[in-house]
N, C-alpha and C. Protein backbone atom coordinates (compact mmCIF):
# COMPACT_ATOMS: atom_id res chain seq x y z
N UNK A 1 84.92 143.69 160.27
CA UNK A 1 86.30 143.59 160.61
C UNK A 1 86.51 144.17 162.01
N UNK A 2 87.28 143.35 162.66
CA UNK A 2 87.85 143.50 164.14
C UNK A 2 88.76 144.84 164.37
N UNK A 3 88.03 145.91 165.11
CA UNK A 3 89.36 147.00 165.38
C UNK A 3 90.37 146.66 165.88
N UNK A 4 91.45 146.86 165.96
CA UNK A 4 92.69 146.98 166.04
C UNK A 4 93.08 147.35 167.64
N UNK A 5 93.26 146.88 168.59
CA UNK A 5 93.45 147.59 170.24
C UNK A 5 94.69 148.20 170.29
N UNK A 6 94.88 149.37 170.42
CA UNK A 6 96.25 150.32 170.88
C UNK A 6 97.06 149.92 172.31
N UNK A 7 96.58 148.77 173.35
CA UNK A 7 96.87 148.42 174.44
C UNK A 7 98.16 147.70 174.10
N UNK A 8 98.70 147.67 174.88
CA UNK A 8 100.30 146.59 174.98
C UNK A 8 99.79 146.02 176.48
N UNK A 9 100.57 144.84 176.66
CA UNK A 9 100.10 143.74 177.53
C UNK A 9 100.85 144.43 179.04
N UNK A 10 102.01 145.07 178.38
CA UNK A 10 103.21 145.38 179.40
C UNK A 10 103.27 146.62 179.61
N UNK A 11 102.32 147.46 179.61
CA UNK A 11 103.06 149.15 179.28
C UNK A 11 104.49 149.61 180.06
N UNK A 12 104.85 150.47 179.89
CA UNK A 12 106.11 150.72 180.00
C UNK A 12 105.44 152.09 181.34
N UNK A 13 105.82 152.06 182.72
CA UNK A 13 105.30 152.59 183.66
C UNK A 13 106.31 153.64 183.83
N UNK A 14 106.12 155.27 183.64
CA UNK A 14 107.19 155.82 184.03
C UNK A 14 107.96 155.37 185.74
N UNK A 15 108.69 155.71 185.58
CA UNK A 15 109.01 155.40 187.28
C UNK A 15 109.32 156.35 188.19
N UNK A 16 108.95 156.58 189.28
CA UNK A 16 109.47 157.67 190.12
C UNK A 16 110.37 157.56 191.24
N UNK A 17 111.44 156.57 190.38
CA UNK A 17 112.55 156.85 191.65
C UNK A 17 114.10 157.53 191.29
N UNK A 18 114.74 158.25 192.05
CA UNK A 18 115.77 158.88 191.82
C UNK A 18 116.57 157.98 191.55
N UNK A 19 117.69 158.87 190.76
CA UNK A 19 118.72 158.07 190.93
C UNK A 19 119.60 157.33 191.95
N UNK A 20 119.86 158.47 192.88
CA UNK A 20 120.20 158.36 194.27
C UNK A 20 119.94 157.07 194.99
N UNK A 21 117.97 157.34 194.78
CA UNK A 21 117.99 155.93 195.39
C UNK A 21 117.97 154.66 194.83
N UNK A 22 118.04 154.12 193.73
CA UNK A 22 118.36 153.72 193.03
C UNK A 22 119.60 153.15 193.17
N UNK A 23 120.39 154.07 193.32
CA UNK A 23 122.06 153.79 193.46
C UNK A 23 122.39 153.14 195.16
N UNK A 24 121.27 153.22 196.14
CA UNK A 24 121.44 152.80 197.05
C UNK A 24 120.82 151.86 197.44
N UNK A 25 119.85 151.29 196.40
CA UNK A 25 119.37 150.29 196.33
C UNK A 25 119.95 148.83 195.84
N UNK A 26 120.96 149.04 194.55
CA UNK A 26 121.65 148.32 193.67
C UNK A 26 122.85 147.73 195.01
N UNK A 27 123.50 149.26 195.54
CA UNK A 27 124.24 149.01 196.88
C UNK A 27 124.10 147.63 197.78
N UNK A 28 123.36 147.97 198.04
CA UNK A 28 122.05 147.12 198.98
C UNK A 28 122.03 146.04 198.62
N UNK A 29 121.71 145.50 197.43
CA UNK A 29 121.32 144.54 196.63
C UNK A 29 123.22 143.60 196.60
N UNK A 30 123.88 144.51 195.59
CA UNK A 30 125.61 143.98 196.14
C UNK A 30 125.64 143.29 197.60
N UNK A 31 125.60 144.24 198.41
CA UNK A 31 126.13 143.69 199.83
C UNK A 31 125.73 142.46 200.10
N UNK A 32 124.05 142.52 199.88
CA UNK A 32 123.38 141.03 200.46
C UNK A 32 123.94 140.03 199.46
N UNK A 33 123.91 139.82 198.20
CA UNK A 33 124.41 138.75 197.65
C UNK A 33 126.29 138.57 198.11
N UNK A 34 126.83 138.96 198.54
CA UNK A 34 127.84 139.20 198.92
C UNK A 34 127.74 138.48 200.40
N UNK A 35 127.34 139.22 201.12
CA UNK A 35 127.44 138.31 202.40
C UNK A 35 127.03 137.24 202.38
N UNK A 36 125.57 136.58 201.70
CA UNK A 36 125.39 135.40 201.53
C UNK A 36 126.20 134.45 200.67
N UNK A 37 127.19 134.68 199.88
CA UNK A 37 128.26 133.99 199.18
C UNK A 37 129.01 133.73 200.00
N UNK A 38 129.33 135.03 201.11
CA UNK A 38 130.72 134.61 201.60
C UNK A 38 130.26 133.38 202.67
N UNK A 39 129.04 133.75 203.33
CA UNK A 39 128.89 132.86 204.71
C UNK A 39 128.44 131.30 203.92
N UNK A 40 128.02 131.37 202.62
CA UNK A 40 128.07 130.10 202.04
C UNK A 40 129.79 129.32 202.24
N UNK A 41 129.95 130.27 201.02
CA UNK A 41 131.74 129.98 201.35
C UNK A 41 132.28 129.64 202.49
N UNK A 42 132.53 130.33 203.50
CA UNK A 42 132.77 129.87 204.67
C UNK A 42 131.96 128.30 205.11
N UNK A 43 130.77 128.20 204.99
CA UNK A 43 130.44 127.35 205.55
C UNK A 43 130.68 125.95 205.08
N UNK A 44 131.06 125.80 203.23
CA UNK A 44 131.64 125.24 202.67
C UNK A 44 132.68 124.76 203.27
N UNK A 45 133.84 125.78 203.12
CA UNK A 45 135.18 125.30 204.13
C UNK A 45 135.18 124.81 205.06
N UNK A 46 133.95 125.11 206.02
CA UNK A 46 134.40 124.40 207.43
C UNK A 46 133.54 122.95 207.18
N UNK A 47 132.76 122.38 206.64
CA UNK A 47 132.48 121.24 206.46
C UNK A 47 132.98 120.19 205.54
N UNK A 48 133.97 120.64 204.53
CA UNK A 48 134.46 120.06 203.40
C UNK A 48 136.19 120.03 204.07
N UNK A 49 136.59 118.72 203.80
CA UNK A 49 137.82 119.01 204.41
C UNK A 49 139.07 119.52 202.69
N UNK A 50 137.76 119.28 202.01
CA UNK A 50 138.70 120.10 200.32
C UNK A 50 139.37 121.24 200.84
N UNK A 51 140.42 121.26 200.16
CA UNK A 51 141.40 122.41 199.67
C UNK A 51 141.45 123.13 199.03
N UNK A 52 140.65 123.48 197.86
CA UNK A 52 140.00 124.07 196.65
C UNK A 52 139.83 125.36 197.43
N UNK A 53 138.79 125.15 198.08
CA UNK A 53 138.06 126.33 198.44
C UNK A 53 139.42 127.41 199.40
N UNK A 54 139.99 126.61 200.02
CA UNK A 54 141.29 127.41 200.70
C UNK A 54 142.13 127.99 199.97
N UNK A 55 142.31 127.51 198.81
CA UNK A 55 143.74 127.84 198.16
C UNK A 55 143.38 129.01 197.27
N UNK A 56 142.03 128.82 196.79
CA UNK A 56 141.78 129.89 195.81
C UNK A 56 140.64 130.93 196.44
N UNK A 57 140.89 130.86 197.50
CA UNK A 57 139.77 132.30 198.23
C UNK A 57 139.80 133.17 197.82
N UNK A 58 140.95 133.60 197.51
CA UNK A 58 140.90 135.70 196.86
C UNK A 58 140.61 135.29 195.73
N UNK A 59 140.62 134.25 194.53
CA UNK A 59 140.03 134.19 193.81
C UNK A 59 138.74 134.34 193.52
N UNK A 60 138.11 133.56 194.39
CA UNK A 60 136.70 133.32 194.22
C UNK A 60 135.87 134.05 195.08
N UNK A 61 136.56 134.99 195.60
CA UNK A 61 135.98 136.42 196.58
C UNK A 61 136.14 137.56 195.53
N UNK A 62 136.93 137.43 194.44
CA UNK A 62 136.77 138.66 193.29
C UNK A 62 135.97 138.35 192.72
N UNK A 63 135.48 137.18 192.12
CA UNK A 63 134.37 136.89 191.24
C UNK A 63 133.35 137.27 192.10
N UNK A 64 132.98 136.55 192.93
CA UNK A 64 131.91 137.11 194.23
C UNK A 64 131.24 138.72 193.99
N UNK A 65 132.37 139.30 194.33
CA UNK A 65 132.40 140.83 194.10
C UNK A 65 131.71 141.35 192.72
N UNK A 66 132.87 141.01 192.14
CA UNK A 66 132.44 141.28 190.61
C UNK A 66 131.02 141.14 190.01
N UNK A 67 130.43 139.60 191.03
CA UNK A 67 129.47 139.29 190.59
C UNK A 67 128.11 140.09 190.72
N UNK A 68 128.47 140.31 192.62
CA UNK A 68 127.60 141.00 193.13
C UNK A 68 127.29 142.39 192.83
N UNK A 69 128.31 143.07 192.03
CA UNK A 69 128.33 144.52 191.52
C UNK A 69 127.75 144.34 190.35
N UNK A 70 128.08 143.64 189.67
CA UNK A 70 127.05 143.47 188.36
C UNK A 70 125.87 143.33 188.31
N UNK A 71 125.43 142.28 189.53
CA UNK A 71 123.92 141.98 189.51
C UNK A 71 123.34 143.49 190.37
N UNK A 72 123.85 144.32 191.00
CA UNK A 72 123.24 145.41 191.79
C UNK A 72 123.32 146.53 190.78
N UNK A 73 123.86 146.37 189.90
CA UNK A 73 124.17 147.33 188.78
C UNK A 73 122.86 147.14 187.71
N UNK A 74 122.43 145.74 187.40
CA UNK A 74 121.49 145.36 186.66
C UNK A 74 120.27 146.03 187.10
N UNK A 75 120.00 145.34 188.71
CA UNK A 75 118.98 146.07 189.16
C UNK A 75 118.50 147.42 189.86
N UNK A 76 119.69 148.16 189.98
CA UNK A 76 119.55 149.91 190.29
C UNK A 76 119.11 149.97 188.62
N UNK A 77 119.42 149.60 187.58
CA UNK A 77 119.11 150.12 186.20
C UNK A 77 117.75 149.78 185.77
N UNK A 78 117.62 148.88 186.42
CA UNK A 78 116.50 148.77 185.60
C UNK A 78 115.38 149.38 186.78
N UNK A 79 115.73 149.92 187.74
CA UNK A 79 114.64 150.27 188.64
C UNK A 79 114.34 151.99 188.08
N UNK A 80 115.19 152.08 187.46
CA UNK A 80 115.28 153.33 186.76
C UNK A 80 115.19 153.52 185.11
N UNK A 81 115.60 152.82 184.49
CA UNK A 81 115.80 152.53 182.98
C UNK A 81 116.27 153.68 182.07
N UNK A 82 116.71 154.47 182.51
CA UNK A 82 117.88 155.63 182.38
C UNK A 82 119.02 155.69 182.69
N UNK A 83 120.33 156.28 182.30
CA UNK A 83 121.61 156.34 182.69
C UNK A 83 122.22 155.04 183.61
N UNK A 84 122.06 154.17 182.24
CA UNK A 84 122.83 152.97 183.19
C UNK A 84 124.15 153.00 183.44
N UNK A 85 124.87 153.43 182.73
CA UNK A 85 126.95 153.33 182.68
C UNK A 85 126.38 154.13 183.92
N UNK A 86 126.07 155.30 183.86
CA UNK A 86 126.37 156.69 185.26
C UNK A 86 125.80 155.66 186.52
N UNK A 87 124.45 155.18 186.23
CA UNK A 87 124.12 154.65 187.94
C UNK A 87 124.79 153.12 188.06
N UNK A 88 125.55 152.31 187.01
CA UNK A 88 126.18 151.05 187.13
C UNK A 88 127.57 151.60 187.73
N UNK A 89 128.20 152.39 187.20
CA UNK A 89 129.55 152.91 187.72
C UNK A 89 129.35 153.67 189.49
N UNK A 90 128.29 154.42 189.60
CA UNK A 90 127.97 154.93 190.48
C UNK A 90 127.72 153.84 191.72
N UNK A 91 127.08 152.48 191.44
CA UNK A 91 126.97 151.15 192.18
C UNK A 91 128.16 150.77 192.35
N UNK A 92 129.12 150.65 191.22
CA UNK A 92 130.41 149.84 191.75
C UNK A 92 131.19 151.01 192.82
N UNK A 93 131.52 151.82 192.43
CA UNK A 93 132.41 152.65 192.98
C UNK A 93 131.94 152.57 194.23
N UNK A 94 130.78 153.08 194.80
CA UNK A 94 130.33 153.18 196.39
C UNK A 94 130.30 151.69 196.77
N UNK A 95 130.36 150.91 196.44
CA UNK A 95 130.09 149.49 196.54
C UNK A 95 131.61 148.69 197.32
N UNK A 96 132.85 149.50 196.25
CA UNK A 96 133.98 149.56 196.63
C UNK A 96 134.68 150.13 197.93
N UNK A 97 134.25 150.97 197.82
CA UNK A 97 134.64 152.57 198.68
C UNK A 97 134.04 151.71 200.42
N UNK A 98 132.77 151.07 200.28
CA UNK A 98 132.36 150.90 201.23
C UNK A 98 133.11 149.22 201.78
N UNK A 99 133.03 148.68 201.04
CA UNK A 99 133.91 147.85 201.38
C UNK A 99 135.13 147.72 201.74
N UNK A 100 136.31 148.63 201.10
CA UNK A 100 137.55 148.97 201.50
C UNK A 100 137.31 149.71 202.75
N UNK A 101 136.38 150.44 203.07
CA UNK A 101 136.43 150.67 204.47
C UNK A 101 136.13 149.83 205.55
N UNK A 102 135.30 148.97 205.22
CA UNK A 102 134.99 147.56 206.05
C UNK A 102 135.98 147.10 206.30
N UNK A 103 136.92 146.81 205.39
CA UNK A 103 137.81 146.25 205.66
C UNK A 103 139.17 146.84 205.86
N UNK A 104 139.27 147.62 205.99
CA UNK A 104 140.34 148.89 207.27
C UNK A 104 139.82 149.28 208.16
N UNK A 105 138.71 149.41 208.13
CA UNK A 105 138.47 149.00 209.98
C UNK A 105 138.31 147.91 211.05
N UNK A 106 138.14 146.92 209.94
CA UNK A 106 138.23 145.32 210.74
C UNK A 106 139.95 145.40 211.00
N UNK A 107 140.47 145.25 209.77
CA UNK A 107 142.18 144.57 209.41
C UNK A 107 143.34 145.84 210.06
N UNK A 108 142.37 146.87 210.32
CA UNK A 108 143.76 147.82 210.65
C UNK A 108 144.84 147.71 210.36
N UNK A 109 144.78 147.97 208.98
CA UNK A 109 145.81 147.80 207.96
C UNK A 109 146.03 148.86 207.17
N UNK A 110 146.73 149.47 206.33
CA UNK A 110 147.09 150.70 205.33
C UNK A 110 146.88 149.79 204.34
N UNK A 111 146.50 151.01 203.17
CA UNK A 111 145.83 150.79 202.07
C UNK A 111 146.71 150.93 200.96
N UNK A 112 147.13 150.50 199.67
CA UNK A 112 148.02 150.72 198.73
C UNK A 112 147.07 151.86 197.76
N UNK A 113 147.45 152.64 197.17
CA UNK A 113 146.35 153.33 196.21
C UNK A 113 146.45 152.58 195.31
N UNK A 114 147.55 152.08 194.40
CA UNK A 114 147.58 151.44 193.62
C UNK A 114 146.53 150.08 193.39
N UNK A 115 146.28 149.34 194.24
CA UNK A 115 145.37 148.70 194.77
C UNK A 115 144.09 149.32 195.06
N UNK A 116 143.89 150.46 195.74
CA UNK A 116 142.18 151.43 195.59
C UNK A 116 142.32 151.41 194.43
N UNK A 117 142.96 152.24 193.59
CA UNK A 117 142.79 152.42 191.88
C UNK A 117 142.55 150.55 191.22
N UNK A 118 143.18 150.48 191.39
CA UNK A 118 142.45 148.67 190.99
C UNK A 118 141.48 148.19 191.16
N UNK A 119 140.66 148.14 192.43
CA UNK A 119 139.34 147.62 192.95
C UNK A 119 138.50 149.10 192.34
N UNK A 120 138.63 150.01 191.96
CA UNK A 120 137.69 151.21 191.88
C UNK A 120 137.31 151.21 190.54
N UNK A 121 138.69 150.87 189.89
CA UNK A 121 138.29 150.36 188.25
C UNK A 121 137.37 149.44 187.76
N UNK A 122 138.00 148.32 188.60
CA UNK A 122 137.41 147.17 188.14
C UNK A 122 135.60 146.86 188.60
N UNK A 123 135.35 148.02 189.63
CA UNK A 123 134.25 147.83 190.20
C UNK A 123 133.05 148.38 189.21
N UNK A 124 133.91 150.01 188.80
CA UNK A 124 133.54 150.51 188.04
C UNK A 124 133.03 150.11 186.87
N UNK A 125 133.91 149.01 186.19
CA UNK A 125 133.94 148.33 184.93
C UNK A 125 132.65 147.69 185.02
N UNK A 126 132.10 146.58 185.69
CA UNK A 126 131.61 145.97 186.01
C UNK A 126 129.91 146.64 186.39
N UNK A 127 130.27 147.14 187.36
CA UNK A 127 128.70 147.86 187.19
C UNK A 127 128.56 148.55 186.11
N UNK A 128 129.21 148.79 185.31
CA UNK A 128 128.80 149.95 183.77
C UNK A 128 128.37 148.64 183.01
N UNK A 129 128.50 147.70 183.00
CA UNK A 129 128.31 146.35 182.45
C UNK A 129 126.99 145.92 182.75
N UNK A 130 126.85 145.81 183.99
CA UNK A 130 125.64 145.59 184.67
C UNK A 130 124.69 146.83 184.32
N UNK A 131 125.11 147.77 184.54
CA UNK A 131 124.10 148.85 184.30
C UNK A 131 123.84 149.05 182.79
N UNK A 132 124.75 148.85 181.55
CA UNK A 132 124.06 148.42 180.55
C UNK A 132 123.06 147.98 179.88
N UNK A 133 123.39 146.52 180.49
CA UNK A 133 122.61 145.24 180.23
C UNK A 133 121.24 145.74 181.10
N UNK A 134 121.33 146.61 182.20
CA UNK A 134 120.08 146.35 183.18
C UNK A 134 119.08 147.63 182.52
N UNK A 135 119.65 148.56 181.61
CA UNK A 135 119.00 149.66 180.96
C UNK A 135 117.98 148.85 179.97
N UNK A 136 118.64 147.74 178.97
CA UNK A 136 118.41 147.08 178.15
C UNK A 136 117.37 145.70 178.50
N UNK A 137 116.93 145.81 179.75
CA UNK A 137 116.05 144.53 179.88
C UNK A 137 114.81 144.76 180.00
């Protein structure tokens, strides 16, 4: 009779990266899918003489977002596979924070809090989502 092998195909590798970086990695990861949506987007609009894409921009720039925080949330978690809500929330929030500043220093514009508290939530929400699911893969 054949012994039995104790090996797994996949072992499970501790990992040695912080959270920190981790959390600035997922960052990272947001932004680029983000800019490449938008300059898609954009480039969409200027070759399509559709209206779609005009009328519903802040629409489809929250999903964007949303999207991109989720997927950077997935992968700060799983680069770590510990404390996903803490490093998924930790992705959205700086993710936010950095963007609302992007964009008060382009738009030189004042900020509503009511509106920070909205995008901070929802960012929040979203990477705890992502960072879930990304603990779990």
């Amino acid at each position: 009779m054949a012994k039995a092998s104790r090996r797994t195909k996949n072992p499970q590798v501790p990992r040695n990266i912080t959270s920190s970086m981790a959390i600035f990695k997922g960052v990272t990861v947001s932004i680029v899918i983000s800019l490449i949506c938008a300059v898609g987007l954009s480039i969409i609009s200027l070759i399509s003489e559709n209206g779609f894409i005009d009328n519903y921009l802040e629409y489809i720039m929250v999903a964007v977002t949303m999207i991109s925080i989720f997927v950077g949330s997935v992968y700060a978690t799983k680069q770590t596979a510990a404390k996903g809500l803490l490093i998924g929330c930790a992705v959205g929030i700086v993710y936010v924070l950095f963007s609302v500043g992007i964009g008060i220093e382009l738009g030189q514009e004042q900020i509503a809090w009511l509106m920070l508290g909205n995008k901070i939530a929802a960012g929040s929400l979203a990477g705890a989502l992502g960072g879930f699911i990304g603990v779990n893969l």
